[in-house]
C-alpha atoms as a PDB file:
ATOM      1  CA  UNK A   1     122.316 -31.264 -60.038  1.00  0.00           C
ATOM      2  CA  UNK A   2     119.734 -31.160 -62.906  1.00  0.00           C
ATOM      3  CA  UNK A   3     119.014 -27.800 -64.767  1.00  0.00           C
ATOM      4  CA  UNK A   4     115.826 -26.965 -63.501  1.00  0.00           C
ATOM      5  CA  UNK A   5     116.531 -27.719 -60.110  1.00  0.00           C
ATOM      6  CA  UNK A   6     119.686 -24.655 -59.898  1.00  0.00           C
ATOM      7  CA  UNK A   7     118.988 -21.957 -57.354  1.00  0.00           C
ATOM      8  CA  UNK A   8     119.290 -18.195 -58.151  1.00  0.00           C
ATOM      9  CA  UNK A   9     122.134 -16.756 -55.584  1.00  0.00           C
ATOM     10  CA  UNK A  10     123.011 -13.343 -54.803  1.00  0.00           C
ATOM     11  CA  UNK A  11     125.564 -12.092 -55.275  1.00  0.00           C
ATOM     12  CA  UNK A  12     126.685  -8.800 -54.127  1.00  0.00           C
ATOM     13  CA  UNK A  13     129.359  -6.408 -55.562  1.00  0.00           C
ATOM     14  CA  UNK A  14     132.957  -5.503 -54.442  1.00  0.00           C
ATOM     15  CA  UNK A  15     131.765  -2.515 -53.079  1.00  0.00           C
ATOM     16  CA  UNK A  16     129.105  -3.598 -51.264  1.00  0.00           C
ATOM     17  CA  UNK A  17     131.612  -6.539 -50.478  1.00  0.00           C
ATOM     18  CA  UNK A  18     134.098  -4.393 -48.891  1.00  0.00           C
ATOM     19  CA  UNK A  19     131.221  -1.205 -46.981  1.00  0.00           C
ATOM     20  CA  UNK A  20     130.015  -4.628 -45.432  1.00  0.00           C
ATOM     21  CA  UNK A  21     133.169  -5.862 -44.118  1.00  0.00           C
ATOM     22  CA  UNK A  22     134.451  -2.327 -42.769  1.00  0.00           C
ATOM     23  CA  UNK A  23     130.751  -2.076 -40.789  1.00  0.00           C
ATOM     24  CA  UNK A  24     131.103  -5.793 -39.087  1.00  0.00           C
ATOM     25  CA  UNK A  25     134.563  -4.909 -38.082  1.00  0.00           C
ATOM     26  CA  UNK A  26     133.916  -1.585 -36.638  1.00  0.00           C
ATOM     27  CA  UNK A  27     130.790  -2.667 -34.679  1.00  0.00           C
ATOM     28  CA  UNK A  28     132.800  -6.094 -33.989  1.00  0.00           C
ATOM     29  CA  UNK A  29     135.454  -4.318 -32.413  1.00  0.00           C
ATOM     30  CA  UNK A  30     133.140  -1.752 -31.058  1.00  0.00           C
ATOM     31  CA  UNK A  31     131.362  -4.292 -28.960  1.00  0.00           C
ATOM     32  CA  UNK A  32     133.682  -6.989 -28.234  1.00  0.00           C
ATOM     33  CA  UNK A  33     137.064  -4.390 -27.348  1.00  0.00           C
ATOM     34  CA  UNK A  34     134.838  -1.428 -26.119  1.00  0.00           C
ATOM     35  CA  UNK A  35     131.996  -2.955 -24.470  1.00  0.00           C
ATOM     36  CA  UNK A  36     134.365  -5.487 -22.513  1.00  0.00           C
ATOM     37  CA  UNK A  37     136.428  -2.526 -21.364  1.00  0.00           C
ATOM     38  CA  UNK A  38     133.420  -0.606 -20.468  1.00  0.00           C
ATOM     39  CA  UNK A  39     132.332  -3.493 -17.770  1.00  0.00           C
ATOM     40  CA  UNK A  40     135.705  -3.732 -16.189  1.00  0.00           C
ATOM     41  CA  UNK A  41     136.397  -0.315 -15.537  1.00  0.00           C
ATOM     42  CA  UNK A  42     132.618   0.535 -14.413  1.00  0.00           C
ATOM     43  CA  UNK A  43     132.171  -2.174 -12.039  1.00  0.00           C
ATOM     44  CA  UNK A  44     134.466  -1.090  -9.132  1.00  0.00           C
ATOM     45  CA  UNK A  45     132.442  -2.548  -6.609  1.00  0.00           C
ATOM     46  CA  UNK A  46     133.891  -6.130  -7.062  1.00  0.00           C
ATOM     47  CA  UNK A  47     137.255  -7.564  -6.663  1.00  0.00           C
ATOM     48  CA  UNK A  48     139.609  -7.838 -10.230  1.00  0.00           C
ATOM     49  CA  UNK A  49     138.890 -11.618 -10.379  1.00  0.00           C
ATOM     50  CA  UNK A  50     135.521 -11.487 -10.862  1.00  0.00           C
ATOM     51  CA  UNK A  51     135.921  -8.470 -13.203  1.00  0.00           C
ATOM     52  CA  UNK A  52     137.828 -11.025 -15.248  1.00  0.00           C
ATOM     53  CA  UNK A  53     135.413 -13.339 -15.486  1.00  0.00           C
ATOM     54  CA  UNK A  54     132.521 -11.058 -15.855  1.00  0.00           C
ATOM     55  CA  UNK A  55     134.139  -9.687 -18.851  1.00  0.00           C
ATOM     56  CA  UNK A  56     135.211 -12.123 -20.380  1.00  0.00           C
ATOM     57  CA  UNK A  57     131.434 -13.682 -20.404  1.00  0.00           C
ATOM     58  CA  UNK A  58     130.388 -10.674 -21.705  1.00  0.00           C
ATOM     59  CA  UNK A  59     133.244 -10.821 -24.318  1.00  0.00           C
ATOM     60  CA  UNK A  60     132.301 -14.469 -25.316  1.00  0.00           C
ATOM     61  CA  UNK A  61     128.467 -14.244 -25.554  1.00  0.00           C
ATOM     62  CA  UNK A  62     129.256 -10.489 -27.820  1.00  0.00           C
ATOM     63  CA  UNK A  63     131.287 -12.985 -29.921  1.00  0.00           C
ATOM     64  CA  UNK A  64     128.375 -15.768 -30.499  1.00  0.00           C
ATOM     65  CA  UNK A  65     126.031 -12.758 -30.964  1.00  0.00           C
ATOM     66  CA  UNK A  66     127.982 -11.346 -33.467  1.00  0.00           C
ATOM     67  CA  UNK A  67     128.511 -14.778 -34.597  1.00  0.00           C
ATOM     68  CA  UNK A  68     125.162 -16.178 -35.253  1.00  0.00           C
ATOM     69  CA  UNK A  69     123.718 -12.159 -35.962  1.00  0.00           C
ATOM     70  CA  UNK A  70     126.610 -12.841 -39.047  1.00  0.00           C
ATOM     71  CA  UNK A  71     125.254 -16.399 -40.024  1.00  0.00           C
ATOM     72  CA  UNK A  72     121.631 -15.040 -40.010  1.00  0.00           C
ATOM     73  CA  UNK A  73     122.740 -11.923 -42.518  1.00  0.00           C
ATOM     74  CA  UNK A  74     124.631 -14.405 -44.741  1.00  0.00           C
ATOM     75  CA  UNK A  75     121.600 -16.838 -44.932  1.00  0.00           C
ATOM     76  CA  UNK A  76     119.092 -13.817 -45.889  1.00  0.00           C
ATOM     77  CA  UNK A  77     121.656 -13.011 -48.528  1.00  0.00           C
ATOM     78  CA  UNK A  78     122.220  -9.912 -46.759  1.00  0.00           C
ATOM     79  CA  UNK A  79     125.803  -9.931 -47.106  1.00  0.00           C
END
């Protein structure tokens, strides 16, 4: 890669480094754990099997949330 073509990246600090991991795994666990646990015991209206399966769609589409929210942060050079 030539000289004057080199980008600029930023690059954060270990402090930063480590506030920013302790936030994504609180609200990671937060909403995946919590929020999945929150459907099945409020929805008492349906049988269990379809408890399990409407929390664990909830759980996956939290995790590709989280996912892509996390690959949008990192390409902002939030985090």
């Amino acid at each position: 890669m030539p000289d004057d073509v080199v980008k600029e990246r930023a690059e954060i600090g270990w402090w930063r480094a480590t506030l920013s991991s302790i936030v994504i795994l609180v609200v990671g666990i937060g909403v995946l754990v919590y929020g999945t646990n929150a459907v099945v015991t409020r929805l008492l209206s349906v049988d269990r099997s379809t408890r399990v399966g409407i929390a664990t769609t909830v759980f996956f589409v939290a995790f590709f949330a989280l996912a892509w929210t996390l690959r949008r942060l990192q390409r902002g050079h939030i985090i």
